[in-house]
C-alpha atoms as a PDB file:
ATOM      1  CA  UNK A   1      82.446 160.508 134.237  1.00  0.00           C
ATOM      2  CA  UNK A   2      79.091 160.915 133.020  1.00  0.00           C
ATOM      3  CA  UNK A   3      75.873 158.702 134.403  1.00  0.00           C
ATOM      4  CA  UNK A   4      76.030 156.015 131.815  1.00  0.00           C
ATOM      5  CA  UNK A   5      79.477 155.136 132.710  1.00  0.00           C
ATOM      6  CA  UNK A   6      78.442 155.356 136.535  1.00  0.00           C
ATOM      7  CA  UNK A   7      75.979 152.786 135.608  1.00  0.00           C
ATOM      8  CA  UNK A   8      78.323 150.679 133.756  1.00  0.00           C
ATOM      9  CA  UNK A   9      81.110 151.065 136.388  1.00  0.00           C
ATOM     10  CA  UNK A  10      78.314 150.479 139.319  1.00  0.00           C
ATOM     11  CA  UNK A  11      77.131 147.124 137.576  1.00  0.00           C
ATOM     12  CA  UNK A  12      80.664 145.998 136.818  1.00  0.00           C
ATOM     13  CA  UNK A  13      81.168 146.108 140.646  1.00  0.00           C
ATOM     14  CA  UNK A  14      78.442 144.682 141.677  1.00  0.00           C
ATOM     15  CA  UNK A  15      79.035 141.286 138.543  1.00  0.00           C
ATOM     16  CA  UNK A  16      82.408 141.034 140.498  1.00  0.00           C
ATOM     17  CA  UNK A  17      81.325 141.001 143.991  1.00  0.00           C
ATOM     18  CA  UNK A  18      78.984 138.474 142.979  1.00  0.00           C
ATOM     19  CA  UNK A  19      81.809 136.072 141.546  1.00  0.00           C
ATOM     20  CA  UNK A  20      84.253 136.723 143.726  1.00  0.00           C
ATOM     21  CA  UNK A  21      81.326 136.158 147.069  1.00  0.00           C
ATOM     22  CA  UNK A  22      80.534 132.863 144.895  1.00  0.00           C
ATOM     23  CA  UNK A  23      84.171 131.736 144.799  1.00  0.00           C
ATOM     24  CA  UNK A  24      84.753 131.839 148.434  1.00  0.00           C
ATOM     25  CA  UNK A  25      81.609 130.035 149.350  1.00  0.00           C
ATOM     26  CA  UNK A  26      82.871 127.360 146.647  1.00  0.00           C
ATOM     27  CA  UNK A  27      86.378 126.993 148.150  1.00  0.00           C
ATOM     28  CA  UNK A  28      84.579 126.631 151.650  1.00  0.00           C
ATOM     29  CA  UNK A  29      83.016 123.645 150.671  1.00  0.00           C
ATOM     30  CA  UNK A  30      85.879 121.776 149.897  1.00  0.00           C
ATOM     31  CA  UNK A  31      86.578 122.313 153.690  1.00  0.00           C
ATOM     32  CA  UNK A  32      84.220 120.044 155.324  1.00  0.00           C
ATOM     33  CA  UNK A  33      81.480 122.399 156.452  1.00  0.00           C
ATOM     34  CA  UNK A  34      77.738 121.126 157.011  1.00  0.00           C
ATOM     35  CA  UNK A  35      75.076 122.362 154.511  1.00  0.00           C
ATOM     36  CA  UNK A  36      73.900 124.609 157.168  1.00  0.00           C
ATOM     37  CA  UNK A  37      77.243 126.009 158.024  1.00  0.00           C
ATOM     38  CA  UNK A  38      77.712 126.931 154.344  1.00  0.00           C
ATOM     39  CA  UNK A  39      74.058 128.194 154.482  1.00  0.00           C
ATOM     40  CA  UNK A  40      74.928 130.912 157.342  1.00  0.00           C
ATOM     41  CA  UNK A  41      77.951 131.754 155.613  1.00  0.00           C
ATOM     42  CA  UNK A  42      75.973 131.901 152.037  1.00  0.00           C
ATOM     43  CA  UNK A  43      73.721 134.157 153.671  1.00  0.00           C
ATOM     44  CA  UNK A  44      76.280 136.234 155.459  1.00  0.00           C
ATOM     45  CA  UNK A  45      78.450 137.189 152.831  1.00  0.00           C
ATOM     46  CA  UNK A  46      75.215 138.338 150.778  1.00  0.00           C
ATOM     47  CA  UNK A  47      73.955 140.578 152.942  1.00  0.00           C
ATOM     48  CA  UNK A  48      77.547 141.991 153.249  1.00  0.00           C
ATOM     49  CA  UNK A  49      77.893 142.574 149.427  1.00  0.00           C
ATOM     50  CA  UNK A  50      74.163 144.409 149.480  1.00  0.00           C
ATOM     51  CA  UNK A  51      75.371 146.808 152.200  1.00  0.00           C
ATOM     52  CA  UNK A  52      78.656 147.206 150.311  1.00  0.00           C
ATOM     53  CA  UNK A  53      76.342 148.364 146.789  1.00  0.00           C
ATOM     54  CA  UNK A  54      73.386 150.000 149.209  1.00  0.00           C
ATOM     55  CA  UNK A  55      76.556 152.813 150.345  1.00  0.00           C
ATOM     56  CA  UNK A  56      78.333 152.571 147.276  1.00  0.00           C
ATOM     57  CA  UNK A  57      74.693 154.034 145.555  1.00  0.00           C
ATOM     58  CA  UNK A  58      74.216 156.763 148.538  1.00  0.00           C
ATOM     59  CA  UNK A  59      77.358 158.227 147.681  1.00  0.00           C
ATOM     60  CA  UNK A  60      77.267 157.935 143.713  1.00  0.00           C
ATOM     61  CA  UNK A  61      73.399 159.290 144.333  1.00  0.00           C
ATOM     62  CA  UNK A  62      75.067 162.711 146.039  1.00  0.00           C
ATOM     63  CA  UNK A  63      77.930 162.864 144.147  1.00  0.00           C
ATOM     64  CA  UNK A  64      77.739 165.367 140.609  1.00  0.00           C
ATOM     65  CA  UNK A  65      79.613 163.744 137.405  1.00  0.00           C
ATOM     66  CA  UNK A  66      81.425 166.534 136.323  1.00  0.00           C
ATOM     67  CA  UNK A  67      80.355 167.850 133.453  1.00  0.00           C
ATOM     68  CA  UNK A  68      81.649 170.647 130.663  1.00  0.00           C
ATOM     69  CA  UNK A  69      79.849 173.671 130.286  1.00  0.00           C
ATOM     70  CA  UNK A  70      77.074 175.821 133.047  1.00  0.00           C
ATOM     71  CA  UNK A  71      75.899 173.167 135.929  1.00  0.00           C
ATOM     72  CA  UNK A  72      72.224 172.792 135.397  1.00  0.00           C
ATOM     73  CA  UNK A  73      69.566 173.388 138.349  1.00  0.00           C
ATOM     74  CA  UNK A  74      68.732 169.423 138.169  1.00  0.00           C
ATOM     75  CA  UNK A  75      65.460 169.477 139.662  1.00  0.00           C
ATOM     76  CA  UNK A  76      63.795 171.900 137.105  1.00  0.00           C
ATOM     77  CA  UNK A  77      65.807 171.455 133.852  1.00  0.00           C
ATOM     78  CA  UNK A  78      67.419 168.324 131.977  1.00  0.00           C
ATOM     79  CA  UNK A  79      69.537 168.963 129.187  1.00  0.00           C
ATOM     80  CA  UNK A  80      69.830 171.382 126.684  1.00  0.00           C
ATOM     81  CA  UNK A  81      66.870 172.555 124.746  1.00  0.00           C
ATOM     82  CA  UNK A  82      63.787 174.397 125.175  1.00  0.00           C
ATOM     83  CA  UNK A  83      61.633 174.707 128.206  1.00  0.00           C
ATOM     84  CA  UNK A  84      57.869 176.161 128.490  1.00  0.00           C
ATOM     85  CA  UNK A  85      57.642 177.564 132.203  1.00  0.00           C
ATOM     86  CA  UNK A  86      53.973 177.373 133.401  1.00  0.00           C
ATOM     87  CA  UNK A  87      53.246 179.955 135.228  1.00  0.00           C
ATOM     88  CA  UNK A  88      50.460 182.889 135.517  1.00  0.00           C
ATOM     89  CA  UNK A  89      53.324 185.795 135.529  1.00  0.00           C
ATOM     90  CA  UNK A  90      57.123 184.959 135.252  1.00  0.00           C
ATOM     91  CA  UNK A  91      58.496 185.365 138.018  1.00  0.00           C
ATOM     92  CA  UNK A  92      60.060 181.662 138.082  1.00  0.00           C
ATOM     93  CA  UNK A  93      61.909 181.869 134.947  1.00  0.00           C
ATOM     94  CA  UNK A  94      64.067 184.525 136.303  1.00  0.00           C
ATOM     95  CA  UNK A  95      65.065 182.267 138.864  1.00  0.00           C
ATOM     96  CA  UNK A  96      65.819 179.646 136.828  1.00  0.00           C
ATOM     97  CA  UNK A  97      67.826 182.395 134.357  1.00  0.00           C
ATOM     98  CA  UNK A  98      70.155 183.745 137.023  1.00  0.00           C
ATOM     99  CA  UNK A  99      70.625 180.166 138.293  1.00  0.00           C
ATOM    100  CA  UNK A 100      71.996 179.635 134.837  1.00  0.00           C
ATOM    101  CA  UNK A 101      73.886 182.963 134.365  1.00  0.00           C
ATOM    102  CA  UNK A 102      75.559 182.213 137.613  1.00  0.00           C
ATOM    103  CA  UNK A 103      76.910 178.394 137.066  1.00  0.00           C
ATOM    104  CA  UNK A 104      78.602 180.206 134.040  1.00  0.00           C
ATOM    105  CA  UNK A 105      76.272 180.425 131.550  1.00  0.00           C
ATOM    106  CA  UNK A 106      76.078 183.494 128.917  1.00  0.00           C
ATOM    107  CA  UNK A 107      72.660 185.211 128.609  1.00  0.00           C
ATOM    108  CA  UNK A 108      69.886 186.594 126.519  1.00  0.00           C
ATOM    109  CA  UNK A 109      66.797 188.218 128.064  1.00  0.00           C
ATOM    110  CA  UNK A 110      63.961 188.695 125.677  1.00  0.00           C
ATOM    111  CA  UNK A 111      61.295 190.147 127.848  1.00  0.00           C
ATOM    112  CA  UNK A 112      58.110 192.503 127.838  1.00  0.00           C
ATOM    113  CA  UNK A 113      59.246 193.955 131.074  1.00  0.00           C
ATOM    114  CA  UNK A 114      61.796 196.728 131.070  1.00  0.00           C
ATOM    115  CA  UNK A 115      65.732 195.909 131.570  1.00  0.00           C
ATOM    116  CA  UNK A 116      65.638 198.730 134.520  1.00  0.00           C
ATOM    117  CA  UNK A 117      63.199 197.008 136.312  1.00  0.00           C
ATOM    118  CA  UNK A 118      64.150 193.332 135.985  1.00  0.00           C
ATOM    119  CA  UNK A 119      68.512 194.582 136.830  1.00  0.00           C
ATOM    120  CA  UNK A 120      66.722 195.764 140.099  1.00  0.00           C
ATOM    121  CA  UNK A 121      65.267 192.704 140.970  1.00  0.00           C
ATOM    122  CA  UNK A 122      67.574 190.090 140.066  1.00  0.00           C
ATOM    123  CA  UNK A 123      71.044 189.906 139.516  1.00  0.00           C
ATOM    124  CA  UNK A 124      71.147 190.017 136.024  1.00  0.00           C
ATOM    125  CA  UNK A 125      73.941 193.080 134.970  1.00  0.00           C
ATOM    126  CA  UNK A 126      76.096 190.193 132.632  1.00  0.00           C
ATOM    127  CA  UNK A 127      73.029 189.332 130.823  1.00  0.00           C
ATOM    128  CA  UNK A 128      72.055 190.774 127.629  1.00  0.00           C
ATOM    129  CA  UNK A 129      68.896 192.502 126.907  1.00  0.00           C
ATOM    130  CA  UNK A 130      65.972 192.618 123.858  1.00  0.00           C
ATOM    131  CA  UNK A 131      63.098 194.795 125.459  1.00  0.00           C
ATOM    132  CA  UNK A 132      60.095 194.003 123.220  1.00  0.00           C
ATOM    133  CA  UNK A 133      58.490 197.176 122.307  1.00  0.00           C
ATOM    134  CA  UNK A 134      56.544 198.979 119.943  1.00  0.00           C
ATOM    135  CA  UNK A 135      56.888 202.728 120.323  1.00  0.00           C
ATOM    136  CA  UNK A 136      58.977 203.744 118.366  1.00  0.00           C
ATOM    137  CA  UNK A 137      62.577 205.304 119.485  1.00  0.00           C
ATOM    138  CA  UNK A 138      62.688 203.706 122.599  1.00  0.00           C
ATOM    139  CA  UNK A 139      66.320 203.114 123.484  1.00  0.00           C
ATOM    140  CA  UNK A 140      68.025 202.252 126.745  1.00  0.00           C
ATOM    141  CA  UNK A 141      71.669 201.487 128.299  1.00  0.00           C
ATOM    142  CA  UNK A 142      72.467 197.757 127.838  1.00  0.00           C
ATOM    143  CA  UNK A 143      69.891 196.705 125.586  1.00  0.00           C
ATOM    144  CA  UNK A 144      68.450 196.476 121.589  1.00  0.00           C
ATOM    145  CA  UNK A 145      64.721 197.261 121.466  1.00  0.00           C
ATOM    146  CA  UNK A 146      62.495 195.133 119.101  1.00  0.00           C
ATOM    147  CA  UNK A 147      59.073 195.433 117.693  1.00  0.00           C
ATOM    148  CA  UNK A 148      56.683 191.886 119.117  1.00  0.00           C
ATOM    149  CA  UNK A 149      56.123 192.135 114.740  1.00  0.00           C
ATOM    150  CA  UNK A 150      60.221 191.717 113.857  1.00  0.00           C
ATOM    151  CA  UNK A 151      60.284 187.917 114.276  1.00  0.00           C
ATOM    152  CA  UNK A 152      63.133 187.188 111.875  1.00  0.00           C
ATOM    153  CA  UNK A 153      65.273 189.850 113.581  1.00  0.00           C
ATOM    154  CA  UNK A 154      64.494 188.614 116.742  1.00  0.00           C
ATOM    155  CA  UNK A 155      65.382 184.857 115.551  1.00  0.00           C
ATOM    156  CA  UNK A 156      68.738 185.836 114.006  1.00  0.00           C
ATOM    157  CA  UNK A 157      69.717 187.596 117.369  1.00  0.00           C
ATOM    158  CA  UNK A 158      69.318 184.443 118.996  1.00  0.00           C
ATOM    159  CA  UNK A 159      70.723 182.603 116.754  1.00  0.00           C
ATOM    160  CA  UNK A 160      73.788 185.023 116.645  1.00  0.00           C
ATOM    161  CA  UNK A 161      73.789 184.701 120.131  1.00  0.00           C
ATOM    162  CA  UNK A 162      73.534 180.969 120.410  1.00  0.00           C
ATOM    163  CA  UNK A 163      76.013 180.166 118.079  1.00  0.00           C
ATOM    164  CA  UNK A 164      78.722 182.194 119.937  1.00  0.00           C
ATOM    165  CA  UNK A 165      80.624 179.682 121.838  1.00  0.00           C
ATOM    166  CA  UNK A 166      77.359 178.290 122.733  1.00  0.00           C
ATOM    167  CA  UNK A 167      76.993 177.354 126.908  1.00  0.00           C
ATOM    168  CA  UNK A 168      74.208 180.363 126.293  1.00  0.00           C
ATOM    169  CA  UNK A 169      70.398 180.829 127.812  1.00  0.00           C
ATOM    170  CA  UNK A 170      68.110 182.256 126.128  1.00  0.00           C
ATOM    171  CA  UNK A 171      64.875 183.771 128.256  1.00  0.00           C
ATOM    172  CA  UNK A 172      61.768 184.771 126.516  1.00  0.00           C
ATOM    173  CA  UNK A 173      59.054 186.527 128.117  1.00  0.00           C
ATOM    174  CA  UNK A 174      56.213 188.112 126.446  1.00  0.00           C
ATOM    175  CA  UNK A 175      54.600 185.325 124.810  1.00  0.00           C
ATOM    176  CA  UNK A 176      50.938 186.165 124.825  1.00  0.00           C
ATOM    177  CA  UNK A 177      52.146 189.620 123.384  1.00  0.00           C
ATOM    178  CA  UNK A 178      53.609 188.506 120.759  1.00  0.00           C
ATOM    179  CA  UNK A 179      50.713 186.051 119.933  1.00  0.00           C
ATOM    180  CA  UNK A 180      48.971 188.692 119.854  1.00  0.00           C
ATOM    181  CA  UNK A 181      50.372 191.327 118.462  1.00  0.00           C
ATOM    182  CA  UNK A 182      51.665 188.173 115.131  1.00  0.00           C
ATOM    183  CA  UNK A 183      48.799 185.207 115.211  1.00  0.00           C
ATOM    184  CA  UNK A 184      49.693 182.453 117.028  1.00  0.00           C
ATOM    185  CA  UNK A 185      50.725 180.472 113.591  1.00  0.00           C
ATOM    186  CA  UNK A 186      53.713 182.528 112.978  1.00  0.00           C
ATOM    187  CA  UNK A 187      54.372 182.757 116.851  1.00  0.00           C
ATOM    188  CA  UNK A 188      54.931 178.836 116.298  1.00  0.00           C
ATOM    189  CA  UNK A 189      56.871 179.098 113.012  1.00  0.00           C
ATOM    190  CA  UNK A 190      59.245 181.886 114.942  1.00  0.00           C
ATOM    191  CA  UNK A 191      59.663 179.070 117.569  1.00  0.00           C
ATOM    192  CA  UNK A 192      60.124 176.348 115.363  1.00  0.00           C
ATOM    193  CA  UNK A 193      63.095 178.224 113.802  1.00  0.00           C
ATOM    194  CA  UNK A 194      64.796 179.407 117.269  1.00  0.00           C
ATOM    195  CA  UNK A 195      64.569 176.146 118.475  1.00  0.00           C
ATOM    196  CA  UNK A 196      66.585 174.522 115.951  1.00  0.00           C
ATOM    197  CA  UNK A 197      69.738 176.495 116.261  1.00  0.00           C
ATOM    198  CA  UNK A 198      68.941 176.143 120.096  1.00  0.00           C
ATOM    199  CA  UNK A 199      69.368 172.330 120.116  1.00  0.00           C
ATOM    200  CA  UNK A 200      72.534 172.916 117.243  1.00  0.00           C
ATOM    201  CA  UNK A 201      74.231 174.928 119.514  1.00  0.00           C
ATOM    202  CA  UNK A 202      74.009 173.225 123.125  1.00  0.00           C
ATOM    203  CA  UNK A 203      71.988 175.898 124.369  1.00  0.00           C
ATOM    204  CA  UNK A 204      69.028 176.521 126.313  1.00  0.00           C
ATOM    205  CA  UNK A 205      65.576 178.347 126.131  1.00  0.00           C
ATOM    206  CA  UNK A 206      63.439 179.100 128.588  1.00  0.00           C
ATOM    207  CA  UNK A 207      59.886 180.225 127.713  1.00  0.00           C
ATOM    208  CA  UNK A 208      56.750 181.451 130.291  1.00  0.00           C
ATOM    209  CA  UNK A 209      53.630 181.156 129.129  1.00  0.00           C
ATOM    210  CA  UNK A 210      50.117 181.576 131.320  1.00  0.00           C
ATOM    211  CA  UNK A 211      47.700 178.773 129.741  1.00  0.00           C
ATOM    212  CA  UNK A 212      44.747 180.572 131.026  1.00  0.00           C
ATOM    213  CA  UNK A 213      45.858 183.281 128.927  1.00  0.00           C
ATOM    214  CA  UNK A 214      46.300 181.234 125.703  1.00  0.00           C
ATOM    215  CA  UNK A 215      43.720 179.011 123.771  1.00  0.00           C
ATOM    216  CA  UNK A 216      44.167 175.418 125.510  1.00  0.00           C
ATOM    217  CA  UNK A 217      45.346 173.767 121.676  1.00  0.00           C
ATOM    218  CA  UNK A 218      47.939 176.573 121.132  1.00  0.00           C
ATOM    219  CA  UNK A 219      49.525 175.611 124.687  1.00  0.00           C
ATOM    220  CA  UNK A 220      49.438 172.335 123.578  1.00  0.00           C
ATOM    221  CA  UNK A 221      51.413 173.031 120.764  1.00  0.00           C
ATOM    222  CA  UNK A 222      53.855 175.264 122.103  1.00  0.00           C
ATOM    223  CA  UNK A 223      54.013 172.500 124.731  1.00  0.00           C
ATOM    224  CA  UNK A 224      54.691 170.165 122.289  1.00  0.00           C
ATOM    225  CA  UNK A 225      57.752 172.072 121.038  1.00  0.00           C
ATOM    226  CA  UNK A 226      59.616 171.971 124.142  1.00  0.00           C
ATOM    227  CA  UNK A 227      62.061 169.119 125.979  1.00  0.00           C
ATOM    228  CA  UNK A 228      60.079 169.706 128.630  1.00  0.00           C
ATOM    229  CA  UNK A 229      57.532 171.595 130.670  1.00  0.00           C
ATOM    230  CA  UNK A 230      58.476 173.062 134.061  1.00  0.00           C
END
């Protein structure tokens, strides 16, 4: 049951408390009992129905619906889509990654940092890897290499990715490189793209950027973008 029909079902309850609370104080006045007797008794069966919906909201509050598909880390990220992580050097995004990876989710690591380095860090040996380089040659066990330049390879890959069976996460680290190393205007375009088979196929992206390390419009705008900033 998802939260809407929590809502619905939590409301419903509370509508027939009401009536039912109202009923009985009805019948009791057919009984022969003072205003002020039926006042105490008014009063009384109110502030048993609020205690009855005050624990009936604890528990729906920690209960989980259930849902189909990776559970998501509530506190950082909502649904799917993509998500700018602010932070000076990722570190966080990883967290949030394997947090995915390990409620089920399939993933893509599109990072500046070597594979090597990040496997020995964080428990990442199901994920798949694009190391963003540009020597040429470079080559390593369990991952593609890609020039910061090939922006429409890089795009299909996640959209290959994305698109197969979906439930995927999709990390991308190496922003200001790739700014760099492309203008920010196609950086946005190559975003634009990504994020649109993203969003088609229930998936998520997660994205660190360092705003001190970007012009403050273009974080905007990449802000902009997102479902949300974390």
């Amino acid at each position: 049951m998802g939260d809407d029909e929590l809502r619905k079902a939590f409301l419903k309850g509370y509508e027939e408390g009401l009536k039912a609370a109202w009923r009985e104080i009805g019948l009791l006045t057919t009984r022969g009992y003072s205003s002020t007797e039926l006042s105490v008794m008014a009063k009384s069966k109110m502030a048993v129905l609020y205690r009855d919906v005050e624990a009936m909201a604890s528990r729906l509050a920690e209960e989980e619906p259930a849902t189909v598909g990776p559970r998501v880390p509530q506190r950082d990220i909502g649904g799917r889509g993509a998500y700018l992580v602010r932070e000076p050097r990722a570190e966080r995004i990883f967290e949030l990654f394997t947090g995915l990876l390990q409620a089920g989710a399939r993933g893509l690591c599109i990072t500046r940092i070597h594979p090597d380095d990040l496997r020995s860090r964080y428990p990442l040996k199901d994920a798949g890897f694009i190391w963003l380089s540009s020597t040429p040659g470079k080559k390593g066990k369990g991952m593609a290499v890609a020039a910061p330049s090939d922006l429409v390879d890089i795009a299909s890959a996640i959209a290959e990715f994305s698109g197969a069976g979906g439930d995927a996460v999709v990390l991308l680290e190496g922003v200001e490189y790739m700014i760099g190393q492309d203008g920010f205007a196609s950086f946005l375009r190559f975003l634009q793209k990504v994020n649109e088979k993203i969003v088609l196929n229930g998936s998520y992206l997660l994205i660190s950027a360092n705003p001190a390390a970007l012009k403050e419009q273009e974080y905007k705008l990449l802000a902009r973008e997102m479902v949300g900033e974390i």
